[in-house]
Structure formats: structure tokens, C-alpha cells
N, C-alpha and C. Protein backbone atom coordinates (compact mmCIF):
# COMPACT_ATOMS: atom_id res chain seq x y z
N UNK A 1 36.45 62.48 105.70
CA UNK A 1 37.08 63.69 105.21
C UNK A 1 36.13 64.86 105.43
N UNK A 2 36.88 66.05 105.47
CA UNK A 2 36.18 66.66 106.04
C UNK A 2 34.86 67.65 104.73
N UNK A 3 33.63 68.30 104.98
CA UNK A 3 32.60 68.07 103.96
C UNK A 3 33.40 69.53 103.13
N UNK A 4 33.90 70.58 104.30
CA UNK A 4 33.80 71.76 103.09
C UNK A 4 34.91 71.95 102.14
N UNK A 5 36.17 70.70 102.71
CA UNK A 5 37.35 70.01 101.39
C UNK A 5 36.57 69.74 100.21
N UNK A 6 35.86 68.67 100.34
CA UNK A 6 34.98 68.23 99.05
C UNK A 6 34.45 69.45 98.18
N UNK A 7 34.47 70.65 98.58
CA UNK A 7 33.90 71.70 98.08
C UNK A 7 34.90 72.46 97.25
N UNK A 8 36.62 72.51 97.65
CA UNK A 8 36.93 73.14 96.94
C UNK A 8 36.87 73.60 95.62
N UNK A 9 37.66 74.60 95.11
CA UNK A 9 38.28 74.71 93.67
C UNK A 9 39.45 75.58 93.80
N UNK A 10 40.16 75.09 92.95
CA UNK A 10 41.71 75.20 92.50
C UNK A 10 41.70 75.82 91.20
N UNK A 11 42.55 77.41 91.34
CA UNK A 11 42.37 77.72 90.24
C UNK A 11 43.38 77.62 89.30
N UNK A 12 43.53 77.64 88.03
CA UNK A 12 44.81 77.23 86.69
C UNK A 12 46.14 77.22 87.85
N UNK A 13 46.79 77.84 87.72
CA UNK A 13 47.62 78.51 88.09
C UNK A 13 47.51 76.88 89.63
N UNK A 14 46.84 77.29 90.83
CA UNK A 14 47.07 76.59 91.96
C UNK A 14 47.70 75.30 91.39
N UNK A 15 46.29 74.54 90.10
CA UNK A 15 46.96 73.65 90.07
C UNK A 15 48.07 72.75 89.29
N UNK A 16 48.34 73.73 88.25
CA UNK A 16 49.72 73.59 87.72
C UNK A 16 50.60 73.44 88.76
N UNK A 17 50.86 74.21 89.98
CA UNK A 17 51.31 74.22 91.06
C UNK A 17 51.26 72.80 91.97
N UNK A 18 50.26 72.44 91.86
CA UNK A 18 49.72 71.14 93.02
C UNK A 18 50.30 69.83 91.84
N UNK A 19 50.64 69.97 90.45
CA UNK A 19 50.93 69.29 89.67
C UNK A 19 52.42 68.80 89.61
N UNK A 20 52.72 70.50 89.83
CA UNK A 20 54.59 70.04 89.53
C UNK A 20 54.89 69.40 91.29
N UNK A 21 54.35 69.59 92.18
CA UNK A 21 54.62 69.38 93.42
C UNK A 21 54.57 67.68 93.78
N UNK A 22 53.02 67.20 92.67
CA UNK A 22 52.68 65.80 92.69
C UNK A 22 54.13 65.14 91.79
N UNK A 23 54.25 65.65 91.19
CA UNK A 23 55.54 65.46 90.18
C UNK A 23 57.02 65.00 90.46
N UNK A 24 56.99 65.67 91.68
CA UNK A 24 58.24 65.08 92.71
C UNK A 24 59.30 67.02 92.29
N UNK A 25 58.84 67.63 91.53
CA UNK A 25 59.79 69.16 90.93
C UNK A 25 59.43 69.60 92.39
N UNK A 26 60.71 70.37 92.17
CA UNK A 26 62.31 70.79 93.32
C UNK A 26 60.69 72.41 93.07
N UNK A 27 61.05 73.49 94.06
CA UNK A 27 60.32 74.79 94.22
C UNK A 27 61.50 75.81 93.33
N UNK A 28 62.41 75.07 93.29
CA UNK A 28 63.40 76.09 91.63
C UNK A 28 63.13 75.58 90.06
N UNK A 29 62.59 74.61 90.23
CA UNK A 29 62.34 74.18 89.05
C UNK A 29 61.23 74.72 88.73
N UNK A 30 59.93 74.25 89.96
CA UNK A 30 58.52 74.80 89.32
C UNK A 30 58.54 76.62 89.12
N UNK A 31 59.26 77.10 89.97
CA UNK A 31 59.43 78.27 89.37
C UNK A 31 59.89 79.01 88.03
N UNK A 32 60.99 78.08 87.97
CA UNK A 32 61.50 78.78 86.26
C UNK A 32 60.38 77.68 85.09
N UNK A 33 59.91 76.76 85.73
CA UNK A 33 58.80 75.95 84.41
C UNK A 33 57.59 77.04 84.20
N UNK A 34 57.27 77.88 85.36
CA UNK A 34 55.92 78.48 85.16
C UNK A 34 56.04 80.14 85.31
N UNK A 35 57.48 80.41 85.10
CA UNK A 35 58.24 81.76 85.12
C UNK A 35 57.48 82.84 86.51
N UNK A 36 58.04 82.23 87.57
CA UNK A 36 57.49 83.27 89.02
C UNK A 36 58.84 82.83 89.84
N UNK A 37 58.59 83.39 91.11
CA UNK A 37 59.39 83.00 92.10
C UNK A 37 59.61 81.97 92.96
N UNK A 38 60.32 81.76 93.19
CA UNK A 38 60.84 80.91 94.20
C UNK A 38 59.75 81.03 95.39
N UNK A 39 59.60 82.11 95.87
CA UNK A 39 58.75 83.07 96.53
C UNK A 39 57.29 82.48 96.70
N UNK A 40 56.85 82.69 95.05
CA UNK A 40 55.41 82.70 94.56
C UNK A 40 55.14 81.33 94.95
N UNK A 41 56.09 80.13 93.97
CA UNK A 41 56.10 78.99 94.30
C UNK A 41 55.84 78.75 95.90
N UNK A 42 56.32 79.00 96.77
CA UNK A 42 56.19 78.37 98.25
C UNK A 42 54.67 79.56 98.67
N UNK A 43 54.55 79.94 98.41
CA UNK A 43 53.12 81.10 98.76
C UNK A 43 51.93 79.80 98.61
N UNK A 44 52.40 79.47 97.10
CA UNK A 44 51.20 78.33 96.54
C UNK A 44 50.82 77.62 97.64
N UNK A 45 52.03 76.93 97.67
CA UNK A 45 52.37 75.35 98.58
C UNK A 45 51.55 75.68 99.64
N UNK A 46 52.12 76.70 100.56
CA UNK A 46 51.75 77.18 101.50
C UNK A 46 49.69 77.63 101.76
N UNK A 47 49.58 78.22 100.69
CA UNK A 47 48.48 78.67 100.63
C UNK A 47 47.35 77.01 100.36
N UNK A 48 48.29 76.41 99.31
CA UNK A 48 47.04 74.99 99.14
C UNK A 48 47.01 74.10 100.20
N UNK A 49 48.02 74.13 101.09
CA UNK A 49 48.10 73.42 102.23
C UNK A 49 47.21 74.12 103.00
N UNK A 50 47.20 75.14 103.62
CA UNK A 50 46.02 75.61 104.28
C UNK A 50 44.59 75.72 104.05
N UNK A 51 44.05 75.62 102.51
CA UNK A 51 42.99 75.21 102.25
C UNK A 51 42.74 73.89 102.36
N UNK A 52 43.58 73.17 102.48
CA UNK A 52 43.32 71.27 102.24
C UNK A 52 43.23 71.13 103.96
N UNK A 53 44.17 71.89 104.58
CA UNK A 53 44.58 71.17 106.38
C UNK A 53 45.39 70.42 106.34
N UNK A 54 46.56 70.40 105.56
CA UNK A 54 47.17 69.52 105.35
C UNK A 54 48.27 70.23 105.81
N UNK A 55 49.56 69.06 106.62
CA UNK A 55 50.94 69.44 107.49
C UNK A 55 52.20 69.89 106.27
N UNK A 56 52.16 69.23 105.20
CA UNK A 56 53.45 69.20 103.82
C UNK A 56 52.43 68.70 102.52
N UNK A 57 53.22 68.17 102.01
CA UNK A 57 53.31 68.68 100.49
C UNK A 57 52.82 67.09 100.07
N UNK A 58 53.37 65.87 100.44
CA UNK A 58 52.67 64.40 100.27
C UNK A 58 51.35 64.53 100.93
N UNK A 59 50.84 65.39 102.46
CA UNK A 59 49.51 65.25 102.83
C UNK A 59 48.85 65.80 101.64
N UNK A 60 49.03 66.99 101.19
CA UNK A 60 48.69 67.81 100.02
C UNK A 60 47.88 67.04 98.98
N UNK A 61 48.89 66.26 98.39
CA UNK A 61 49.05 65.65 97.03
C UNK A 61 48.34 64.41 97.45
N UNK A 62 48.25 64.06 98.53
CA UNK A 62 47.25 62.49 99.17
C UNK A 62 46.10 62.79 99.10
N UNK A 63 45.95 63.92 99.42
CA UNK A 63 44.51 65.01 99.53
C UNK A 63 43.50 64.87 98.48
N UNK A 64 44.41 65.69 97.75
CA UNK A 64 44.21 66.37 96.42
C UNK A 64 43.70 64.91 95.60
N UNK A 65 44.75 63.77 95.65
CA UNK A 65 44.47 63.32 94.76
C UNK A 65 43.17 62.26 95.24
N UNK A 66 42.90 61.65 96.42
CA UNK A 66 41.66 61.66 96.77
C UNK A 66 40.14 62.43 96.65
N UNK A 67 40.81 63.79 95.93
CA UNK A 67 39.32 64.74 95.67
C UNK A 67 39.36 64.67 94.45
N UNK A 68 40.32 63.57 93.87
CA UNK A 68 40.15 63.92 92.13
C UNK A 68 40.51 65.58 91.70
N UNK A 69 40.63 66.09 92.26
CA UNK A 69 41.32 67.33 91.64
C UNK A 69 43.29 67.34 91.51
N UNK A 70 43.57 66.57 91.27
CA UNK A 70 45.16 66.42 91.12
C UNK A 70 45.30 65.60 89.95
N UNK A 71 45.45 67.33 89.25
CA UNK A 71 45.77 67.73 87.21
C UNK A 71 46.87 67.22 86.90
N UNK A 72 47.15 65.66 86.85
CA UNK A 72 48.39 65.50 86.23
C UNK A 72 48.82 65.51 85.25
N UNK A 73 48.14 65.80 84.31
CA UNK A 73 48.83 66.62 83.01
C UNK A 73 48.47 67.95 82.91
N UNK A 74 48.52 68.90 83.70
CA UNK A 74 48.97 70.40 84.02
C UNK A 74 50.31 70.47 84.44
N UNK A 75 50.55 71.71 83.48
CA UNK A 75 52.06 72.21 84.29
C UNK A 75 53.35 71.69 84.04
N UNK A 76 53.37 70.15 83.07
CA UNK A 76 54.69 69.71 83.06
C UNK A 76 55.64 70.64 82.56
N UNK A 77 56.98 70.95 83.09
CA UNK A 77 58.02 71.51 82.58
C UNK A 77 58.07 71.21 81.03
N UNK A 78 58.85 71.99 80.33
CA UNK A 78 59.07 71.72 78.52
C UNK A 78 60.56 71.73 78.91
């Protein structure tokens, strides 16, 4: 893996995001759970995928959860 992955950080917000995504939640759901957009939501996705190098959203979450940074109790919907 590559060394300057191992380096990241994810901030509140990213990974509430990287949470509801690990979660299997739809990008309308995580939006109205964490009150933003539809918009904001795919910015995330988009944006944590390009820090990881990752193609979608399972490379993501395969990633993530290999760096131990994938907060699964962040973010659940109420």
C-alpha cells in the first residue's frame, strides 16, 4: 500500500461520510441524516476517493477500512 495513504486524516464530517457509505446508505439518505446535499454528499465520495486512489466507493471503504480509519459508529442515521 501505498506509504503517503498510511498518512492520512479524515476529518468529522469526511468520516461520518466514509461511515454512512461503509453502511451500504443510498447519497439521499446520507444527505438528509447529516442535513447537506445531495451535492455535498457526492463532493465527499468524490473527494475521499481521490485522496485514497481509489476507482468507487467498496475500493474506498476496503481502503479505509484496512487503515483502521473506517468510524463505524459515526454518522448512523436517527
Amino acid at each position: 500500500m501505498d506509504g503517503r495513504i498510511s498518512r492520512l486524516e479524515f476529518s468529522r464530517r469526511q468520516k461520518q461520510v466514509l461511515a454512512l457509505i461503509a453502511q451500504g446508505y443510498t447519497t439521499g439518505q446520507i444527505a438528509l441524516s447529516l442535513g447537506i446535499s445531495k451535492r455535498t454528499v457526492l463532493a465527499y465520495s468524490a473527494y475521499l476517493r481521490s485522496m485514497t486512489g481509489t476507482a468507487n466507493n467498496a475500493g474506498l471503504v476496503h481502503v479505509c477500512w484496512q487503515l483502521g480509519v473506517l468510524p463505524l459508529d459515526e454518522g448512523r442515521p436517527s
